[in-house]
N, C-alpha and C. Protein backbone atom coordinates (compact mmCIF):
# COMPACT_ATOMS: atom_id res chain seq x y z
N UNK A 1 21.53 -4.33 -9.74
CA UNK A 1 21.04 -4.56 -11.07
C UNK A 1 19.56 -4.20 -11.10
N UNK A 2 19.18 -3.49 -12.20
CA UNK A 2 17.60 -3.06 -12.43
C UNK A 2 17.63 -4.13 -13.73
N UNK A 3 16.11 -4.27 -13.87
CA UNK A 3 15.45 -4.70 -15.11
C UNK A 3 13.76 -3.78 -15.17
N UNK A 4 13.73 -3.96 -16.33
CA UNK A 4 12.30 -3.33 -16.53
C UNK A 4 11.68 -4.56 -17.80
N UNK A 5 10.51 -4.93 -17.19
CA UNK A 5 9.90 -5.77 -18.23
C UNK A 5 8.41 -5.50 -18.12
N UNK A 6 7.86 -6.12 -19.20
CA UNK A 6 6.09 -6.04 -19.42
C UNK A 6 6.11 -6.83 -20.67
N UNK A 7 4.98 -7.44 -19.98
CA UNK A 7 4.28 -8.52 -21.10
C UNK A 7 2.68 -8.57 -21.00
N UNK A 8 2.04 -8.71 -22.31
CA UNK A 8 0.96 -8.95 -22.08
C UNK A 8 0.12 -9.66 -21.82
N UNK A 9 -1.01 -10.23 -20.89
CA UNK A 9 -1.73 -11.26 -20.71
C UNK A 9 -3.10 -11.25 -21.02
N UNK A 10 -3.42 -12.37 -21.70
CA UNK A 10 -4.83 -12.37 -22.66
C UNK A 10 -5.99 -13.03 -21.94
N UNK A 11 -5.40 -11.94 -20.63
CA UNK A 11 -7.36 -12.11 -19.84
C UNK A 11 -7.66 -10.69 -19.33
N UNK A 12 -8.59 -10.26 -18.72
CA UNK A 12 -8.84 -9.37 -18.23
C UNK A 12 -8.36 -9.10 -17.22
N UNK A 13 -8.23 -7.81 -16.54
CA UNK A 13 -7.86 -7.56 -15.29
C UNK A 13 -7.36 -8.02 -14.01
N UNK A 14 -9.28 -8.77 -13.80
CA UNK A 14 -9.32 -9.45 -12.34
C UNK A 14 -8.62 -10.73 -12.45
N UNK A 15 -8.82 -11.55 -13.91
CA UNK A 15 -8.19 -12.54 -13.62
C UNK A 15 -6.80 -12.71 -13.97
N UNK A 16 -5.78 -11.41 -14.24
CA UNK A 16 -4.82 -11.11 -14.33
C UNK A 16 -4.11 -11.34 -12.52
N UNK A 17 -5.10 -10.66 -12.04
CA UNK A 17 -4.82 -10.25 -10.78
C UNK A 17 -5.00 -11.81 -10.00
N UNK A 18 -5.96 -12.57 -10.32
CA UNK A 18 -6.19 -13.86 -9.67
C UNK A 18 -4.66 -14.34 -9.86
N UNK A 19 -4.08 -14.43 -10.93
CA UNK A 19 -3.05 -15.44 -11.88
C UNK A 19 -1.99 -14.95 -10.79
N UNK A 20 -1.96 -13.62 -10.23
CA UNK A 20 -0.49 -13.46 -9.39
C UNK A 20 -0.71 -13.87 -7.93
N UNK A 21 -1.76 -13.74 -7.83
CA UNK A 21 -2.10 -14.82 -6.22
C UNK A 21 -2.01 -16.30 -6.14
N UNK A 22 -1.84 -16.64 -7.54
CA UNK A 22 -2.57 -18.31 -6.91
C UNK A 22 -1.21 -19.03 -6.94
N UNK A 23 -0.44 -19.33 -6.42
CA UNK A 23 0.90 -20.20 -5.77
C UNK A 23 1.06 -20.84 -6.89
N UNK A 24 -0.32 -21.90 -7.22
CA UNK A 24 -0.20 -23.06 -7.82
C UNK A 24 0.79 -22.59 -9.19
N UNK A 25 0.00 -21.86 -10.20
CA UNK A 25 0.12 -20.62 -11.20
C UNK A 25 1.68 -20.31 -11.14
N UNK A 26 1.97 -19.60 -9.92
CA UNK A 26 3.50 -18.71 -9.87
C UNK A 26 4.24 -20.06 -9.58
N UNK A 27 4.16 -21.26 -9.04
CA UNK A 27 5.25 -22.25 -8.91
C UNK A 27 5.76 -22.32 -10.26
N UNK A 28 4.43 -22.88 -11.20
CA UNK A 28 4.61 -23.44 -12.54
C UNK A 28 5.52 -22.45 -13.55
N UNK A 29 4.91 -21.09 -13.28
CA UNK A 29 5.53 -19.94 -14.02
C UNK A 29 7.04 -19.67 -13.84
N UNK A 30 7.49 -19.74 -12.56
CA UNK A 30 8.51 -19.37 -12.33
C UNK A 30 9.84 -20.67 -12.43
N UNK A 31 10.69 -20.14 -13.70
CA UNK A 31 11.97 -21.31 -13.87
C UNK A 31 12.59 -21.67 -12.95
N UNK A 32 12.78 -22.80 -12.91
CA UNK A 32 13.67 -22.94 -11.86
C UNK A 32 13.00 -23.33 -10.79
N UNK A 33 11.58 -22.77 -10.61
CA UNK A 33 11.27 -23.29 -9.17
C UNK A 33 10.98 -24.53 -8.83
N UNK A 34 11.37 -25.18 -8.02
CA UNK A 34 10.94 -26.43 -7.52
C UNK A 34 10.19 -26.72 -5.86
N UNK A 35 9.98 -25.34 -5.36
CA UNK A 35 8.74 -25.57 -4.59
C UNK A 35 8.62 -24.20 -4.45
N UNK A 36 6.81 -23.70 -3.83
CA UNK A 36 6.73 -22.69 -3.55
C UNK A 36 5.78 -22.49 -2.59
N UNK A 37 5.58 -22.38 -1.31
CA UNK A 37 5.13 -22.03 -0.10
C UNK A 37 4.90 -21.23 0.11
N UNK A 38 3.24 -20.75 0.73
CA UNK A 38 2.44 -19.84 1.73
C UNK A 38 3.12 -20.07 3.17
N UNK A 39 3.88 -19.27 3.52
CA UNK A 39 4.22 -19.66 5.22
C UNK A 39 3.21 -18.76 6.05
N UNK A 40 2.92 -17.87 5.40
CA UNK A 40 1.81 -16.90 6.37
C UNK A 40 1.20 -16.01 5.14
N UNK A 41 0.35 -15.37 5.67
CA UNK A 41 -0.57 -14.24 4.59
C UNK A 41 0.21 -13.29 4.34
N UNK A 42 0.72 -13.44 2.88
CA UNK A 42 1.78 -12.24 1.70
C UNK A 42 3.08 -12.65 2.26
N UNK A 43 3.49 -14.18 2.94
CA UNK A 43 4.87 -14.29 3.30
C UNK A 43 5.07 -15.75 2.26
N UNK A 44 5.55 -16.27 1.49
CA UNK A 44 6.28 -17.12 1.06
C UNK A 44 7.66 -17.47 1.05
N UNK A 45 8.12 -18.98 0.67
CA UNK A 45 9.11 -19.27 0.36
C UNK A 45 9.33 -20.72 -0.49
N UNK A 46 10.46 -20.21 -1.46
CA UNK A 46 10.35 -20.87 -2.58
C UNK A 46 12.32 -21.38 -2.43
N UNK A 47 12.18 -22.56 -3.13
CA UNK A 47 13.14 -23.81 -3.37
C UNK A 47 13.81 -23.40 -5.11
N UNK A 48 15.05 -22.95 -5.40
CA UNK A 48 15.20 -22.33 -6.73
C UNK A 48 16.22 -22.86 -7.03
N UNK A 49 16.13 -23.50 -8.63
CA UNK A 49 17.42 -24.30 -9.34
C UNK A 49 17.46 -23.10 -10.10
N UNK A 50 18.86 -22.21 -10.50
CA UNK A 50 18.90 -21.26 -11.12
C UNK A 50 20.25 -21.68 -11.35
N UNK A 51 20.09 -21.60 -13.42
CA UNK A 51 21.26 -22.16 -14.06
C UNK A 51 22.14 -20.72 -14.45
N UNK A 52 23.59 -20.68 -14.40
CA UNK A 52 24.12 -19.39 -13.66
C UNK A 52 25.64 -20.50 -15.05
N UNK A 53 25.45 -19.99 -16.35
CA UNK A 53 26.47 -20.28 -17.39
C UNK A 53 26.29 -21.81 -17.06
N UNK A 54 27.43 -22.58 -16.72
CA UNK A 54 27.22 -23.89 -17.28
C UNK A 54 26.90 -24.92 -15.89
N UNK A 55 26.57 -24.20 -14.88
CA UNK A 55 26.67 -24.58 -13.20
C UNK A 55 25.11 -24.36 -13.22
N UNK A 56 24.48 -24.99 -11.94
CA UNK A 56 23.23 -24.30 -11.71
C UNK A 56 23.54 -24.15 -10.29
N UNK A 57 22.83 -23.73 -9.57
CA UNK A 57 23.10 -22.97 -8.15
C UNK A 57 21.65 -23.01 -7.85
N UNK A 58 21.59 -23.19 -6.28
CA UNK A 58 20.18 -23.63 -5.80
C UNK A 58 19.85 -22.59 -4.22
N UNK A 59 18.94 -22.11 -4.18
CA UNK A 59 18.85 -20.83 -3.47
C UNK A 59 17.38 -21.45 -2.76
N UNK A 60 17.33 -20.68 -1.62
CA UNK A 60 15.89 -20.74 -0.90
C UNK A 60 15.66 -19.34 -0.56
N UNK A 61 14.69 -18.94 -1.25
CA UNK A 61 14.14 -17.67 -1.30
C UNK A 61 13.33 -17.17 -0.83
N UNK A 62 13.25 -15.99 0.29
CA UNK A 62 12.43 -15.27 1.18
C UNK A 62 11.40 -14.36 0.43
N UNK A 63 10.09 -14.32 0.37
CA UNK A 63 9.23 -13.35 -0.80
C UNK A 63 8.45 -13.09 0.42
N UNK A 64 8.31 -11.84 0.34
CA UNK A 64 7.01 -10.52 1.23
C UNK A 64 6.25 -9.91 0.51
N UNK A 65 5.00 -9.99 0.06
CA UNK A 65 4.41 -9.10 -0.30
C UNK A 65 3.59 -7.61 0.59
N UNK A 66 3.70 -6.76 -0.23
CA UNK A 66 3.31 -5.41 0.63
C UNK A 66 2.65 -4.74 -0.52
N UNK A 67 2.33 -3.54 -0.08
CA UNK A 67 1.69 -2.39 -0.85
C UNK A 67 0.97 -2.91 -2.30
N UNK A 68 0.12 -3.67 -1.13
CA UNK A 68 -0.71 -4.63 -2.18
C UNK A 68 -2.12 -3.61 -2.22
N UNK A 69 -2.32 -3.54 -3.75
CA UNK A 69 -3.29 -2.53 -4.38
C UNK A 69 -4.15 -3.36 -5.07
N UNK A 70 -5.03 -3.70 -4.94
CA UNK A 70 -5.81 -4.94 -5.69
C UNK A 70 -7.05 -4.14 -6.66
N UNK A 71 -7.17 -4.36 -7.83
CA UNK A 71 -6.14 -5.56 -8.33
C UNK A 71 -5.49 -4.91 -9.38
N UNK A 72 -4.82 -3.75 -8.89
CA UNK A 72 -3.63 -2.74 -10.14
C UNK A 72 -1.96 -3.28 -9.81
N UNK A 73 -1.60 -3.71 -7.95
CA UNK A 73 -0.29 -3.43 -7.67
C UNK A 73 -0.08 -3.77 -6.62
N UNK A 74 1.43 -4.51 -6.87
CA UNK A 74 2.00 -5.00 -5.53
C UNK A 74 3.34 -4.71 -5.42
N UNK A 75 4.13 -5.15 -3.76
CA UNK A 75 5.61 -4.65 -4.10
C UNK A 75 6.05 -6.32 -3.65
N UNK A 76 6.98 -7.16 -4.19
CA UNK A 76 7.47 -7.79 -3.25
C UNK A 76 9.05 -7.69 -3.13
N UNK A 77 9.08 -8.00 -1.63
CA UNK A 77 10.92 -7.84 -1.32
C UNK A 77 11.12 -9.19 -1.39
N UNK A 78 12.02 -9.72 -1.82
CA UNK A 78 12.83 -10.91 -1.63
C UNK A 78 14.37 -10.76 -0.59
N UNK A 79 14.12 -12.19 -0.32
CA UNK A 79 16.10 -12.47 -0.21
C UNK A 79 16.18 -13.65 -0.02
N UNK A 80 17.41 -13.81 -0.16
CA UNK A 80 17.80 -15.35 -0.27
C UNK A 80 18.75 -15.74 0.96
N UNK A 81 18.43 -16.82 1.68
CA UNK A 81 19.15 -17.43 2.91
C UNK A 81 19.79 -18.51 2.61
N UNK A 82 20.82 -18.56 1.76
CA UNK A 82 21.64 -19.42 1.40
C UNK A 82 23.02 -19.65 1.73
N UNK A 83 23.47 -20.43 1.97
CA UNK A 83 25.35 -20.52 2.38
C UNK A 83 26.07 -19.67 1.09
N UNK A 84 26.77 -18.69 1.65
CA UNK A 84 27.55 -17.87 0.40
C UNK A 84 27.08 -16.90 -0.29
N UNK A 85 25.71 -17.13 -0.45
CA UNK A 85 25.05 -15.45 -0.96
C UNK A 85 23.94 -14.96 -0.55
N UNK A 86 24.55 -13.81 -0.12
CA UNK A 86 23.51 -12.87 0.19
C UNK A 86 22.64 -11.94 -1.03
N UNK A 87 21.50 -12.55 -1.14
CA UNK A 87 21.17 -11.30 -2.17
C UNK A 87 19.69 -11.04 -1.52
N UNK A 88 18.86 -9.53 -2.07
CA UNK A 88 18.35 -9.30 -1.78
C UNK A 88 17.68 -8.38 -2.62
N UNK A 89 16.33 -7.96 -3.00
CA UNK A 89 15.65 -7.45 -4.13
C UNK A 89 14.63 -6.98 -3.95
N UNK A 90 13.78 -6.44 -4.42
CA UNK A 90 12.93 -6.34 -4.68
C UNK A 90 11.99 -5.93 -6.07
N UNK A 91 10.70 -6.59 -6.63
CA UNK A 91 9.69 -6.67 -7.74
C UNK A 91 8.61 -5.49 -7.58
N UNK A 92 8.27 -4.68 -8.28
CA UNK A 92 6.93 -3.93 -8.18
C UNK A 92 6.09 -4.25 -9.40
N UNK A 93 5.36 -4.60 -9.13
CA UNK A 93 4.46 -4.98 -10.04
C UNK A 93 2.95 -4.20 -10.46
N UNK A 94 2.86 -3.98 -12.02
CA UNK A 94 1.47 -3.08 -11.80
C UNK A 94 1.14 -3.85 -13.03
N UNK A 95 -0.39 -3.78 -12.90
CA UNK A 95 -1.47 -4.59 -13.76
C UNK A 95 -1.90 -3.36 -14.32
N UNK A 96 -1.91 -3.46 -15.92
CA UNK A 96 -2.56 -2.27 -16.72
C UNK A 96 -3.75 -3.14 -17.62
N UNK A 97 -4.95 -2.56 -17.49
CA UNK A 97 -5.86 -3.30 -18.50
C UNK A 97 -5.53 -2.74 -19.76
N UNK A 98 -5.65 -3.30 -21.03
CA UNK A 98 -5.83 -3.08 -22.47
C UNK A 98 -6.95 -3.81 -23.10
N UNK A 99 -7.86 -2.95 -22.39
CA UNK A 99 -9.19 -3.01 -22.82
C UNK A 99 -9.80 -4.53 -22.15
N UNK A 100 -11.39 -4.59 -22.59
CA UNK A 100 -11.72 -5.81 -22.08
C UNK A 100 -11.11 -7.22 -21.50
N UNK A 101 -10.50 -7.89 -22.55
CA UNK A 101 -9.42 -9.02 -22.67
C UNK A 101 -8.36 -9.55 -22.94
N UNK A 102 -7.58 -8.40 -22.20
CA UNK A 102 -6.07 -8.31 -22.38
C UNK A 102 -5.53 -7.07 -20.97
N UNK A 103 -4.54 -7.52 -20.41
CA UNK A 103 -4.08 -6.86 -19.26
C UNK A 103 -1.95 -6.94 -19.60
N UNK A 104 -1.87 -5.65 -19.07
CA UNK A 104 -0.05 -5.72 -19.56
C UNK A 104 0.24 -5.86 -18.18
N UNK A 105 1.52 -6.87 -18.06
CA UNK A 105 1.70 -6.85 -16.33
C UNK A 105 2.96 -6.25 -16.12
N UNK A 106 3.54 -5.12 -15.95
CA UNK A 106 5.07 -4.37 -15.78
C UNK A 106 5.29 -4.97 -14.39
N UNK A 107 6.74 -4.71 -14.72
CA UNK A 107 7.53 -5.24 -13.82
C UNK A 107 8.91 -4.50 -13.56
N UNK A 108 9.29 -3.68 -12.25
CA UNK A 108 10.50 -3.16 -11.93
C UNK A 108 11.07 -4.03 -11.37
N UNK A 109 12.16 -4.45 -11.19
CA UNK A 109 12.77 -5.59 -10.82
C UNK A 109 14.04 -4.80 -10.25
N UNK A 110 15.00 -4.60 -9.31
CA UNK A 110 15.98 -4.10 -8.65
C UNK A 110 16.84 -5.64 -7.27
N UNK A 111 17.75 -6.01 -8.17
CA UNK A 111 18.50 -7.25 -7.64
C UNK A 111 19.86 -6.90 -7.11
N UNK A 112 20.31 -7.12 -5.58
CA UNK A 112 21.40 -6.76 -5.06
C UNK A 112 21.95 -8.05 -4.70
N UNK A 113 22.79 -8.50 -5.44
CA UNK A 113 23.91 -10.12 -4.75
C UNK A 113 25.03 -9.34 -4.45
N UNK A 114 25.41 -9.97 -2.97
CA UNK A 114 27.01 -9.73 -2.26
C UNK A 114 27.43 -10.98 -2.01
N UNK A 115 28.61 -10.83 -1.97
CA UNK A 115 29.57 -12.22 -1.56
C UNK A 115 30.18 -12.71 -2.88
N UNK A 116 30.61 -14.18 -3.01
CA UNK A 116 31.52 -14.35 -4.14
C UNK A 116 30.67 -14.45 -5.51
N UNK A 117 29.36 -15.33 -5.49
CA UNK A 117 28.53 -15.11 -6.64
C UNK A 117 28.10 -13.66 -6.90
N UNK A 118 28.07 -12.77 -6.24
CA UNK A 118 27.67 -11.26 -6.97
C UNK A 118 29.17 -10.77 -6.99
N UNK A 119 30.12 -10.71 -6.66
CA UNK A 119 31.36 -10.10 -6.75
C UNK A 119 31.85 -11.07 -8.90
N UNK A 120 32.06 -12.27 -8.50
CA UNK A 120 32.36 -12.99 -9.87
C UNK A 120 31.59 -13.56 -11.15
N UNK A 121 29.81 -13.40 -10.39
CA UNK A 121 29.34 -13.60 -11.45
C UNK A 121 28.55 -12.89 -12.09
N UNK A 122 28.55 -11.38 -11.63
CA UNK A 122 27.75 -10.15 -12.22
C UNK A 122 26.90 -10.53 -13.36
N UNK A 123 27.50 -10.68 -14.05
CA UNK A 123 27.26 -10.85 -15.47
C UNK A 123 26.16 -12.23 -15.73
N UNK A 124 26.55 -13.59 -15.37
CA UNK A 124 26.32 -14.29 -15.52
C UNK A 124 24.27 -14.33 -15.15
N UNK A 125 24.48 -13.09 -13.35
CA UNK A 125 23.30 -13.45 -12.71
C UNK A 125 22.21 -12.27 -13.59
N UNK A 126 23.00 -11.32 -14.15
CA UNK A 126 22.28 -10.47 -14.95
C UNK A 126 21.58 -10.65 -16.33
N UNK A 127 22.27 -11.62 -16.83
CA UNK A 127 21.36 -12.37 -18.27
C UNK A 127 20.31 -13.57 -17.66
N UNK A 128 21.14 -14.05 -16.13
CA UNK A 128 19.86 -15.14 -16.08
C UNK A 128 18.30 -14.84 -15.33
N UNK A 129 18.98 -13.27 -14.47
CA UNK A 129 17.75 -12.48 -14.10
C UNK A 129 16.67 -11.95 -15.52
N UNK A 130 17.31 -11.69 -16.36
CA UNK A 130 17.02 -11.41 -17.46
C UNK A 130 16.38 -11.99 -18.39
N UNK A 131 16.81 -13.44 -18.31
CA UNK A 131 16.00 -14.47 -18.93
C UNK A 131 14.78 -14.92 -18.13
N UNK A 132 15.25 -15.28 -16.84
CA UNK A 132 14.18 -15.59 -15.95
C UNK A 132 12.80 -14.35 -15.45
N UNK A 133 12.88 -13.26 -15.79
CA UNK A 133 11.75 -12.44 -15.75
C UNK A 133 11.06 -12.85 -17.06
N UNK A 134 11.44 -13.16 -18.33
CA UNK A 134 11.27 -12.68 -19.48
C UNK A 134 10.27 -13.94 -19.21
N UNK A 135 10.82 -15.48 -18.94
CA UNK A 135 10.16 -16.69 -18.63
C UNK A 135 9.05 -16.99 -18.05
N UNK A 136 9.05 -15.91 -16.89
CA UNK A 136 7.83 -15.58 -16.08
C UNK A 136 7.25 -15.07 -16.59
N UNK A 137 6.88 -13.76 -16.89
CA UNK A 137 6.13 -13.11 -17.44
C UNK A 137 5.37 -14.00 -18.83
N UNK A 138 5.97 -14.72 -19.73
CA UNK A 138 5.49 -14.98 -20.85
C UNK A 138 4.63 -16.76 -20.31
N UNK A 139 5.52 -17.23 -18.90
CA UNK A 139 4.53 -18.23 -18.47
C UNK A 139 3.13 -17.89 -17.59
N UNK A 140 3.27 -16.55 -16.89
CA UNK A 140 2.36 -16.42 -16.23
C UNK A 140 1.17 -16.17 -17.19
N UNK A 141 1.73 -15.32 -18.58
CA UNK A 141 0.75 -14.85 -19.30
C UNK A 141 -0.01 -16.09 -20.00
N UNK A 142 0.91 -17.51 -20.59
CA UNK A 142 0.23 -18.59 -21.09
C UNK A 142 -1.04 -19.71 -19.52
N UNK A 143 0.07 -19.27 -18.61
CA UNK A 143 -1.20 -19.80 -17.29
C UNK A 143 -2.86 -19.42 -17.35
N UNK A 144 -2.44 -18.15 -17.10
CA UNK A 144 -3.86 -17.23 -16.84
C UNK A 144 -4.52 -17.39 -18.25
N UNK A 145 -4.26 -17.51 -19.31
CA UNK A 145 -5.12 -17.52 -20.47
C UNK A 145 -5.42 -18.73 -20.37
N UNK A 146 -4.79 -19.72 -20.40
CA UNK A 146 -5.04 -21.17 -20.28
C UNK A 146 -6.76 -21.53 -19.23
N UNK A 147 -5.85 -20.78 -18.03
CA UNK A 147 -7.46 -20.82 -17.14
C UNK A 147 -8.18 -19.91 -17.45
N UNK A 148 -7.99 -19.13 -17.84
CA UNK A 148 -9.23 -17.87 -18.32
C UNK A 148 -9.81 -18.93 -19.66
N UNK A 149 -9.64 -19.37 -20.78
CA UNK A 149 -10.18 -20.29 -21.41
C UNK A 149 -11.04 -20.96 -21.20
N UNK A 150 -10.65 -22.13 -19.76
CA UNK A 150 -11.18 -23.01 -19.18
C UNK A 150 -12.93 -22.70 -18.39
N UNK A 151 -12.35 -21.21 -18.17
CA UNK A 151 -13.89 -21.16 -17.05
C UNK A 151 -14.91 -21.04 -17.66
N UNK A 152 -16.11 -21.41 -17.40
CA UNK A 152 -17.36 -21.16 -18.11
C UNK A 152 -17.54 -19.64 -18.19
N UNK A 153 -18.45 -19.51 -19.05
CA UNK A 153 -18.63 -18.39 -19.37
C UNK A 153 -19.94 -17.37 -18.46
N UNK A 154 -19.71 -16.98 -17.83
CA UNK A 154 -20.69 -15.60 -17.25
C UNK A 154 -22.19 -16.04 -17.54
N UNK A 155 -22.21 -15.99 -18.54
CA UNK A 155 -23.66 -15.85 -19.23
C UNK A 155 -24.26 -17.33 -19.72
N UNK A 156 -23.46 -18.63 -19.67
CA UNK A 156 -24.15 -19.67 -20.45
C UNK A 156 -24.60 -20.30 -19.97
């Protein structure tokens, strides 16, 4: 499964780029998550309630970051080490400025589940991948403005 998304975020650049580093930020942003861990530098792992039609299903998720371009672009691979599914993915991510105070954050998204949840629930994991990018993106974008708000200003 591919997705393609972009949303815009109403800070500039760098602190576009801060908003995808800071754990604290991507825990909150991301649905479903209920923990999210630095295990080493660009290695995480995250604790995931992901509601899948009227069931939710709970995953522990492997994240790598690489072909980290600061502060335009990153790639991360995922996978999940869970009893019963194997899935495995990967996010590319690129930061576009739109002008001073506003940055668009795209997103390629490419999701591979095997075993009985990707064989029976195709469908199910494809609207909730679908929802859940859409969630992120529009929480990461209310995060980073929120703290971009907050900081004093440069000059006062």
């Amino acid at each position: 499964m591919r997705l393609r998304e972009s949303h815009a975020l109403p800070v500039p650049l760098d602190d576009a780029w801060k908003a995808l580093n800071d754990v604290d930020r991507l825990r909150q942003a991301l649905p479903g998550c209920e923990s999210l861990l630095e295990i080493a530098p660009n290695e995480f792992v995250a604790e995931m309630a992901v509601a899948l039609g009227l069931a939710t299903s709970r995953f522990t998720v492997y994240v790598r970051r690489h072909d980290i371009r600061a502060p335009r672009r990153c790639t991360l691979h995922f996978e999940t080490r869970t009893t019963g599914v194997d899935g495995r993915g990967s996010a590319a991510l690129r930061l576009v400025p739109d002008g001073a105070e506003s940055t668009t954050l795209e997103a390629e998204i490419a999701v591979d589940i095997e075993g009985p949840l990707g064989v029976l629930g195709g469908p199910l994991i494809q609207l909730a991948a679908h929802e859940m990018a859409r969630q992120f993106l529009a929480g990461l974008g209310s995060l980073a403005g929120a703290r971009h708000a907050q900081a004093p200003a440069a000059d006062a």
